[in-house]
Protein backbone atom coordinates (compact mmCIF):
# COMPACT_ATOMS: atom_id res chain seq x y z
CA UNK A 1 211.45 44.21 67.10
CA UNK A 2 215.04 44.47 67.34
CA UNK A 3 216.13 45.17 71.03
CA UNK A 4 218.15 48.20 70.17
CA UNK A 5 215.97 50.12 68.10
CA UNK A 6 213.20 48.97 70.82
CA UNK A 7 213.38 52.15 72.75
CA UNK A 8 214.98 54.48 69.80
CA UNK A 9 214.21 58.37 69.95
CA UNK A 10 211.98 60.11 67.10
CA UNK A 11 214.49 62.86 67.37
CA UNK A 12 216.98 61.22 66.53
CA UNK A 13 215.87 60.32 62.96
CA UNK A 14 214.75 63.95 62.82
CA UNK A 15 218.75 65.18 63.52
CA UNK A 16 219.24 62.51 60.57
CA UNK A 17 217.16 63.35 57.85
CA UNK A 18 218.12 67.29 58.98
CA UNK A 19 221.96 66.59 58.28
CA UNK A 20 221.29 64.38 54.93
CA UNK A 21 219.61 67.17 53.18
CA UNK A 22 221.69 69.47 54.64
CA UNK A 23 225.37 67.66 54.62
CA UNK A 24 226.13 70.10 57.88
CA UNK A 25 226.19 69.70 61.23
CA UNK A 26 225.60 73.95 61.56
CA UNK A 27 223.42 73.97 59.17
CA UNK A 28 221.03 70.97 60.37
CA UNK A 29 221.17 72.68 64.18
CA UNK A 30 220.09 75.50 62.51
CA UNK A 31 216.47 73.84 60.65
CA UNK A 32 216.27 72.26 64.01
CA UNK A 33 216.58 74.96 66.35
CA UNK A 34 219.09 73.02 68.34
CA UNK A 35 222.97 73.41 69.29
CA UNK A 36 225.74 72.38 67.07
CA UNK A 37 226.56 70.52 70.40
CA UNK A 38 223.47 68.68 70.68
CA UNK A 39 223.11 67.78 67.11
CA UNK A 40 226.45 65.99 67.60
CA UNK A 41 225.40 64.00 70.16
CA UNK A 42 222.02 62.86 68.50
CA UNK A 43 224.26 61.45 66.20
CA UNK A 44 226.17 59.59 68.52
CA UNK A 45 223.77 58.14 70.00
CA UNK A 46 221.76 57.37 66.69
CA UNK A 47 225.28 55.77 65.00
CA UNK A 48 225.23 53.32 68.46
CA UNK A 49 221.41 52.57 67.97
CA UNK A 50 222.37 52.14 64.26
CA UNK A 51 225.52 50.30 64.48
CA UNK A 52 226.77 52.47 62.11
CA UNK A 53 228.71 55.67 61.86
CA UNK A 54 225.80 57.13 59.06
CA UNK A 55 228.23 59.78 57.77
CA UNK A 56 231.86 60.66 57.06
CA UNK A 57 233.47 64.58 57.42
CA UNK A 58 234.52 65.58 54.52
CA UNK A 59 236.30 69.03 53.63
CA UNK A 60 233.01 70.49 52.73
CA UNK A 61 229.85 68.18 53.70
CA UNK A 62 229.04 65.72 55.86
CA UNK A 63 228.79 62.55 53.59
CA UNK A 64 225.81 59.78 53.81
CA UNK A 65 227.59 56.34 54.19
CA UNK A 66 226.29 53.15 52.26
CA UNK A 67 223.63 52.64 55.20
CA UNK A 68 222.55 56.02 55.18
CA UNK A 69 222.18 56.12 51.80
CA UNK A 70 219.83 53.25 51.86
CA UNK A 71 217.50 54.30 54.84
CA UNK A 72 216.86 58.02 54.16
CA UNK A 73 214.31 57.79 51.85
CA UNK A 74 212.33 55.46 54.43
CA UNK A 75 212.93 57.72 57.16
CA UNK A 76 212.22 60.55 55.24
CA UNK A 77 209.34 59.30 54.10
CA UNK A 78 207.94 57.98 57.30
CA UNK A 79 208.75 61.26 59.22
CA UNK A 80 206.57 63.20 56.64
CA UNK A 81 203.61 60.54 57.50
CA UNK A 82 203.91 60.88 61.34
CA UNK A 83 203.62 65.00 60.87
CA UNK A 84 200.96 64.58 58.41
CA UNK A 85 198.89 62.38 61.26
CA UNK A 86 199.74 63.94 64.15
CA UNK A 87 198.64 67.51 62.76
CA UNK A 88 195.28 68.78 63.77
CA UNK A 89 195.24 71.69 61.60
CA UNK A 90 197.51 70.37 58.44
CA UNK A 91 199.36 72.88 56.52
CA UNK A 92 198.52 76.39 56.74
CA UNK A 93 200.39 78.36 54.20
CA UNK A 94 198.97 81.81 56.26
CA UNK A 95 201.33 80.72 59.21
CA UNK A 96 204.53 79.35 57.34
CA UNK A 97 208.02 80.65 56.70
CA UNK A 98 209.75 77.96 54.62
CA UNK A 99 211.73 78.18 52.19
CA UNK A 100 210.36 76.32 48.80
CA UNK A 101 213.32 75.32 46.68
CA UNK A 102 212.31 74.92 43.33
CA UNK A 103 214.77 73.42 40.22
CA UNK A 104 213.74 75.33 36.73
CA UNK A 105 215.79 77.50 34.20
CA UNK A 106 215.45 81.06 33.31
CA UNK A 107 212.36 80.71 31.00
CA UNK A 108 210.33 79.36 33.76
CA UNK A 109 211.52 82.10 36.01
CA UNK A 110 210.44 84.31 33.58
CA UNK A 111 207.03 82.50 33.19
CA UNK A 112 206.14 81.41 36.30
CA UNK A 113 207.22 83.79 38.83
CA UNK A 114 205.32 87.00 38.63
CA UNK A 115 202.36 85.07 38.71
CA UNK A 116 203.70 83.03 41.24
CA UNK A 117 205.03 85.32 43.80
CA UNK A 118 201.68 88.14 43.53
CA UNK A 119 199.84 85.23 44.33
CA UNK A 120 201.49 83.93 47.34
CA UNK A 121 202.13 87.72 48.77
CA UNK A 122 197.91 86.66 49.26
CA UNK A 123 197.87 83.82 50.38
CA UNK A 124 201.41 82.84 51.92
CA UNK A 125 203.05 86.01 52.48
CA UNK A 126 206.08 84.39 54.80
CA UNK A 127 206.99 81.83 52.14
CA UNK A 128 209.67 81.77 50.43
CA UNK A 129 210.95 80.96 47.39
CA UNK A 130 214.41 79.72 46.09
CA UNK A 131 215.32 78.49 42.61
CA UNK A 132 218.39 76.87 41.15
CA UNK A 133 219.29 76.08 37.61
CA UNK A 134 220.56 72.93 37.60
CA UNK A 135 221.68 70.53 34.68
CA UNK A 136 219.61 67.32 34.03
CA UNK A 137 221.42 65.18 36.16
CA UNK A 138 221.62 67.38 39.03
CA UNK A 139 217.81 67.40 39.14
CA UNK A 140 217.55 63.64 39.48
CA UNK A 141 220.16 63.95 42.61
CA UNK A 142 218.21 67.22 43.77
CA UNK A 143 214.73 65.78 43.91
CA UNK A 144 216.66 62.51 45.66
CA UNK A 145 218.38 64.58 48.10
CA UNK A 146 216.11 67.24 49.09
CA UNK A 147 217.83 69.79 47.74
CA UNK A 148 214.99 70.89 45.53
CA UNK A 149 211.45 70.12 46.57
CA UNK A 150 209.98 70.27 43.20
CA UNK A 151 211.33 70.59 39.37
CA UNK A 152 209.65 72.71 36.63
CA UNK A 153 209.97 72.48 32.75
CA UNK A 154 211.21 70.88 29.96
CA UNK A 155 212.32 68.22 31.78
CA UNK A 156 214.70 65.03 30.87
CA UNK A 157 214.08 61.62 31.93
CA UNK A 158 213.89 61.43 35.94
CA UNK A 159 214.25 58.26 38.36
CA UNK A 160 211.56 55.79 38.67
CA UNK A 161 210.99 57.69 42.06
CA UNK A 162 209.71 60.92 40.84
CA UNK A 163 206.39 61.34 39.70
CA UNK A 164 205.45 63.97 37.36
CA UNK A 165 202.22 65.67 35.94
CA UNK A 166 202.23 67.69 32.96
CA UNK A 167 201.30 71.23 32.86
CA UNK A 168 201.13 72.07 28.85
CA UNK A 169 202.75 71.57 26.00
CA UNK A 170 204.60 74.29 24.46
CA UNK A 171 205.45 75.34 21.13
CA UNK A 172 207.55 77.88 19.07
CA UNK A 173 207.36 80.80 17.90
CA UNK A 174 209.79 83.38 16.23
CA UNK A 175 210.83 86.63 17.36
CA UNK A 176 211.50 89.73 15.68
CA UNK A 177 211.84 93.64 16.24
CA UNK A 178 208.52 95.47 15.32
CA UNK A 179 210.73 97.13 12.82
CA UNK A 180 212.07 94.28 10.84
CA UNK A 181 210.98 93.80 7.17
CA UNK A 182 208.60 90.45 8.09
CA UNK A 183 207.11 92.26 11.36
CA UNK A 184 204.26 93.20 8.73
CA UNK A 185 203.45 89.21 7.92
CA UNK A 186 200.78 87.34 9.48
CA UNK A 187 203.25 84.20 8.62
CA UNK A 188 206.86 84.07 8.25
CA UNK A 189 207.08 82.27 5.07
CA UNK A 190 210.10 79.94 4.83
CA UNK A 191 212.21 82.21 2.41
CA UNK A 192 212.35 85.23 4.88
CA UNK A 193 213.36 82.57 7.81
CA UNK A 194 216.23 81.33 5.64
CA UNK A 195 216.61 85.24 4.50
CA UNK A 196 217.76 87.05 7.53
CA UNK A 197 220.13 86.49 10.10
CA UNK A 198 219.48 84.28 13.51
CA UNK A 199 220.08 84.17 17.37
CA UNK A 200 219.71 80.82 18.22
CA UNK A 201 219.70 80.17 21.97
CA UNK A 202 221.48 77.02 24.01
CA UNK A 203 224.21 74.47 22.30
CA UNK A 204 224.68 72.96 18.93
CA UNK A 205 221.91 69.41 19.81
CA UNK A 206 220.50 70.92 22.63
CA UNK A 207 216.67 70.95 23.21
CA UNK A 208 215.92 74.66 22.22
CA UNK A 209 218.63 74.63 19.46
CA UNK A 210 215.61 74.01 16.59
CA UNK A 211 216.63 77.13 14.74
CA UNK A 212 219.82 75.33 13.60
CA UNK A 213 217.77 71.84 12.32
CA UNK A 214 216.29 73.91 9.40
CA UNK A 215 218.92 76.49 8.60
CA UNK A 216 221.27 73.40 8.37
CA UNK A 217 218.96 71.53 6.15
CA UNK A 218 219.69 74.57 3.62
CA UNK A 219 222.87 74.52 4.22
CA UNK A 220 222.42 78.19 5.90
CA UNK A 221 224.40 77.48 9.05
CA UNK A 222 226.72 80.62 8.49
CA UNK A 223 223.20 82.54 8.68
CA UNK A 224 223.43 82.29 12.93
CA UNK A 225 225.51 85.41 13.83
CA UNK A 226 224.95 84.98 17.57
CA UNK A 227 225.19 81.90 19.69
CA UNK A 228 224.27 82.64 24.13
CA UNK A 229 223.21 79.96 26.44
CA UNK A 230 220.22 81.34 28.23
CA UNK A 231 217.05 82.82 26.59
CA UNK A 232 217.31 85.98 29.22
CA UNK A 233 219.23 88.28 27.03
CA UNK A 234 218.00 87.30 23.79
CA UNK A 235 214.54 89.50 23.56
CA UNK A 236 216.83 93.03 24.43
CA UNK A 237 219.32 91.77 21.94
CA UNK A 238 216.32 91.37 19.09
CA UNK A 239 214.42 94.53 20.43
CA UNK A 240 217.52 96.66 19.52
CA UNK A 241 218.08 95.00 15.96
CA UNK A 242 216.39 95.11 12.75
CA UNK A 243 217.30 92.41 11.02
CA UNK A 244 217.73 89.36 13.37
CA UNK A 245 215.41 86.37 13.89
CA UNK A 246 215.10 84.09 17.27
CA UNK A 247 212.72 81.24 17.65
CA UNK A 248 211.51 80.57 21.41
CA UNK A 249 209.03 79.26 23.42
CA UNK A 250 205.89 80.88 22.57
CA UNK A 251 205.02 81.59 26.44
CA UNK A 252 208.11 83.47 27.15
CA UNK A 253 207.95 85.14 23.48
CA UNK A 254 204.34 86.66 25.00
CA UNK A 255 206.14 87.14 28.42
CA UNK A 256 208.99 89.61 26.85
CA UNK A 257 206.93 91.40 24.11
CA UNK A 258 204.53 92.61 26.32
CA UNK A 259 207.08 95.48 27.36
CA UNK A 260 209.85 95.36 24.13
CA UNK A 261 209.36 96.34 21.28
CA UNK A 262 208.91 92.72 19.18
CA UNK A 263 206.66 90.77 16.98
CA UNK A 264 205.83 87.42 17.46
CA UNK A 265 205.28 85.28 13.87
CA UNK A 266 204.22 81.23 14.09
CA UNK A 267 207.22 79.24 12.90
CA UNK A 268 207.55 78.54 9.09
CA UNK A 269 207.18 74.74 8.95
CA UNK A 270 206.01 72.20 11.51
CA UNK A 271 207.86 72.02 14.54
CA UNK A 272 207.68 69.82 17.90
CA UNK A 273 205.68 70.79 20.65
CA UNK A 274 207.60 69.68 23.85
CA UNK A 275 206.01 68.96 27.52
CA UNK A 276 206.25 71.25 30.28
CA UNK A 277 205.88 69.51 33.84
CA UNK A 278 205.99 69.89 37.48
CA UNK A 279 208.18 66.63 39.12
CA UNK A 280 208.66 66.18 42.91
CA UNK A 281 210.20 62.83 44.76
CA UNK A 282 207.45 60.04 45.58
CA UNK A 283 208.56 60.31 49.35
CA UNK A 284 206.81 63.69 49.33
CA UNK A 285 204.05 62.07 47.80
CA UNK A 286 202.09 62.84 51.41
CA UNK A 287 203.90 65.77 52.50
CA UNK A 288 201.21 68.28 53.55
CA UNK A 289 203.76 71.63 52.42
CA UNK A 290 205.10 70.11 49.46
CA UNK A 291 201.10 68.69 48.21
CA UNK A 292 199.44 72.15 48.73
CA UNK A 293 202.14 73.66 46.39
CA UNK A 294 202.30 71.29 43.82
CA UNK A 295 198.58 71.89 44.06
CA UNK A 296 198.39 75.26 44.27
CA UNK A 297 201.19 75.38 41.34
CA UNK A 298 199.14 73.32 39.20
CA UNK A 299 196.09 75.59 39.95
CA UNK A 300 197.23 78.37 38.56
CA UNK A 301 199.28 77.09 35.56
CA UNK A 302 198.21 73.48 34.29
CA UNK A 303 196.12 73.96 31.20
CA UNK A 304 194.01 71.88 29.47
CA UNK A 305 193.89 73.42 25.72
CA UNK A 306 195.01 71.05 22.74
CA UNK A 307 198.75 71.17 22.32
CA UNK A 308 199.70 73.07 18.92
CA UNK A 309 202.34 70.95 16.72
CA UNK A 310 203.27 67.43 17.08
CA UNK A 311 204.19 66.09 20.57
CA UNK A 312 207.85 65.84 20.51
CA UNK A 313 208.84 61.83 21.62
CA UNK A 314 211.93 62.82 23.72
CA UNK A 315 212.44 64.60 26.28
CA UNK A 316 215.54 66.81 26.46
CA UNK A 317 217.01 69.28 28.64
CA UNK A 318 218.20 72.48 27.73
C-alpha cells in the first residue's frame, strides 16, 4: 500500500464523490450536513493525499480534473459497497427522504407517474421524486455523473456502463375526436388516414415522427397542418377538433382518452413496435436505494405480453 493513502480518511472520498455529482462546494456541504468551511478543507487535505488538485473553479461548477475523472466511478462505486455491508437493516424506503432523480420525457410522465407516486405515498411517503427531460446525449452524461439515478423510455444507445432491462414494447395507435367521421370504424382504413388532416408530434426523422413516413410515401406531406415537439398538448388540441388525426403511443393514447373526449383506432398498415426500458449506471449496480427502485419500478410496470408489430431494430430518441 502506498504510504500516503496508508492512513487516508473515508470521509474524505465521501466530500469527493458529494462535490462530483454535485459540482458545488454549497451544495455538497449541504448532502453532507457539513460546513462550506469544512468541506473545503476535506478537499485540501484529500488533493495532498491525492497529489492532485481533483477539481478546478469555474464560473458556475466546480470541474472534475483528468484524475478525478478517472477515479469517481471507483470511488463511487466502492462507497456504495461499504454502505451496503456495513448496514444492518439495508434500505428502508418507510424511513427515507431522498430525492430520486429520474431522466424520461413527457409521455412517461404521463404514464408512469400517477401510478408511481399513489404507490409510493404507501409505501415511501418521504421520497421524492425529480424528473428531467434531457436529450440523448445528456442521458449518457447524466447516468455517468449522477445527475439522474435512473433513465426511462424510448431510449437511444447508452455507454457500455449502463445496463438496461426492458419494460414493454410499445406500439401506435391513432387518435381522433369521438366526433370525427372515422370515430365510428373499428379500423382506420388507409384512405381515411391519407383523407384527413394530421398532428404529427416531434421533428421531421425523429423517433415518433411515423405519421410523416406514410403521408410522404403518397406524396401527402402538405396533409400535416400542425407540427409541436412534445406529445402533452396534442390530445386537447385533437379533443377540440373534428377533423384532425395524431398517431401516438398506444399507452399514453389510453392515458389521455380516459378523461377527453377521443377515439383510439389501430394504425392503418404495419408499423414498428419500439422498446421501452428502465437504464441506471453499473456502479449502482449494488446500491441498496437505487436496486429497490429499479425493483420496485419494474414491479409495477414491466410486462410480459407479446409485443404487437414488428420490433423496431434501432433505437432512437425522441
Amino acid at each position: 500500500m502506498n504510504e500516503r493513502h496508508k492512513h487516508l480518511d473515508l470521509n474524505l472520498l465521501r466530500v469527493f464523490d458529494a462535490v462530483y455529482q454535485t459540482g458545488n462546494v454549497t451544495a455538497a456541504a449541504a448532502l453532507l450536513g457539513l460546513s462550506q468551511p469544512a468541506i473545503s478543507h476535506a478537499l485540501g487535505r484529500l488533493r495532498a493525499a491525492i497529489g492532485d488538485p481533483l477539481f478546478i473553479r469555474a464560473p458556475n461548477r466546480m470541474l472534475p480534473t483528468a484524475k478525478a475523472e478517472e477515479i469517481y466511478d471507483s470511488v463511487h462505486k466502492a462507497l456504495g459497497l461499504i454502505d451496503s455491508c456495513v448496514s444492518n437493516v439495508g434500505f428502508d424506503p418507510s424511513k427515507t427522504d431522498r430525492v430520486f432523480k429520474l431522466g424520461m420525457n413527457d409521455i412517461s410522465e404521463i404514464v408512469f407517474l400517477p401510478r408511481l407516486m399513489n404507490y409510493l405515498k404507501k409505501v415511501a411517503p418521504a421520497l421524492k421524486i425529480r424528473t428531467e427531460q434531457l436529450s440523448a446525449a445528456e442521458i449518457d452524461i447524466g447516468l455517468q455523473s449522477g445527475e439522474i439515478d435512473v433513465a426511462i423510455g424510448f431510449l437511444p444507445p447508452l455507454n457500455v456502463d449502463v445496463r438496461t432491462h426492458l419494460l414493454f414494447q410499445e406500439h401506435y395507435v391513432c387518435m381522433v375526436n369521438a366526433r370525427h367521421p372515422v370515430a365510428r370504424q373499428s379500423r382506420l382504413k388507409t384512405t381515411d388516414f391519407l383523407q384527413y388532416p394530421h398532428a404529427v408530434v416531434g421533428t421531421e426523422g425523429s423517433g415518433h415522427a411515423l405519421a410523416e413516413k406514410l403521408l410522404a410515401r403518397h406524396r401527402l406531406v402538405d396533409k400535416i397542418v400542425l407540427r409541436v415537439p412534445h406529445f402533452l398538448t396534442i390530445p386537447r388540441i385533437v379533443a377540440q377538433n373534428d377533423d384532425l388525426i395524431v398517431t401516438v403511443p398506444s399507452r399514453l393514447g389510453r392515458a389521455m382518452s380516459g378523461y377527453l373526449d377521443v377515439k383510439l383506432l389501430p394504425y392503418p398498415e404495419k408499423i414498428s413496435s419500439f422498446p421501452v426500458s428502465i437504464c441506471w449506471h453499473s456502479r449502482e449496480e449494488m446500491n441498496p436505494e437505487n436496486e429497490w427502485f429499479r425493483t420496485t419500478f419494474e414491479r409495477l410496470f414491466r410486462e410480459s405480453a407479446p409485443p404487437q408489430g414488428k420490433p423496431s431494430k434501432r433505437r432512437a430518441g425522441r
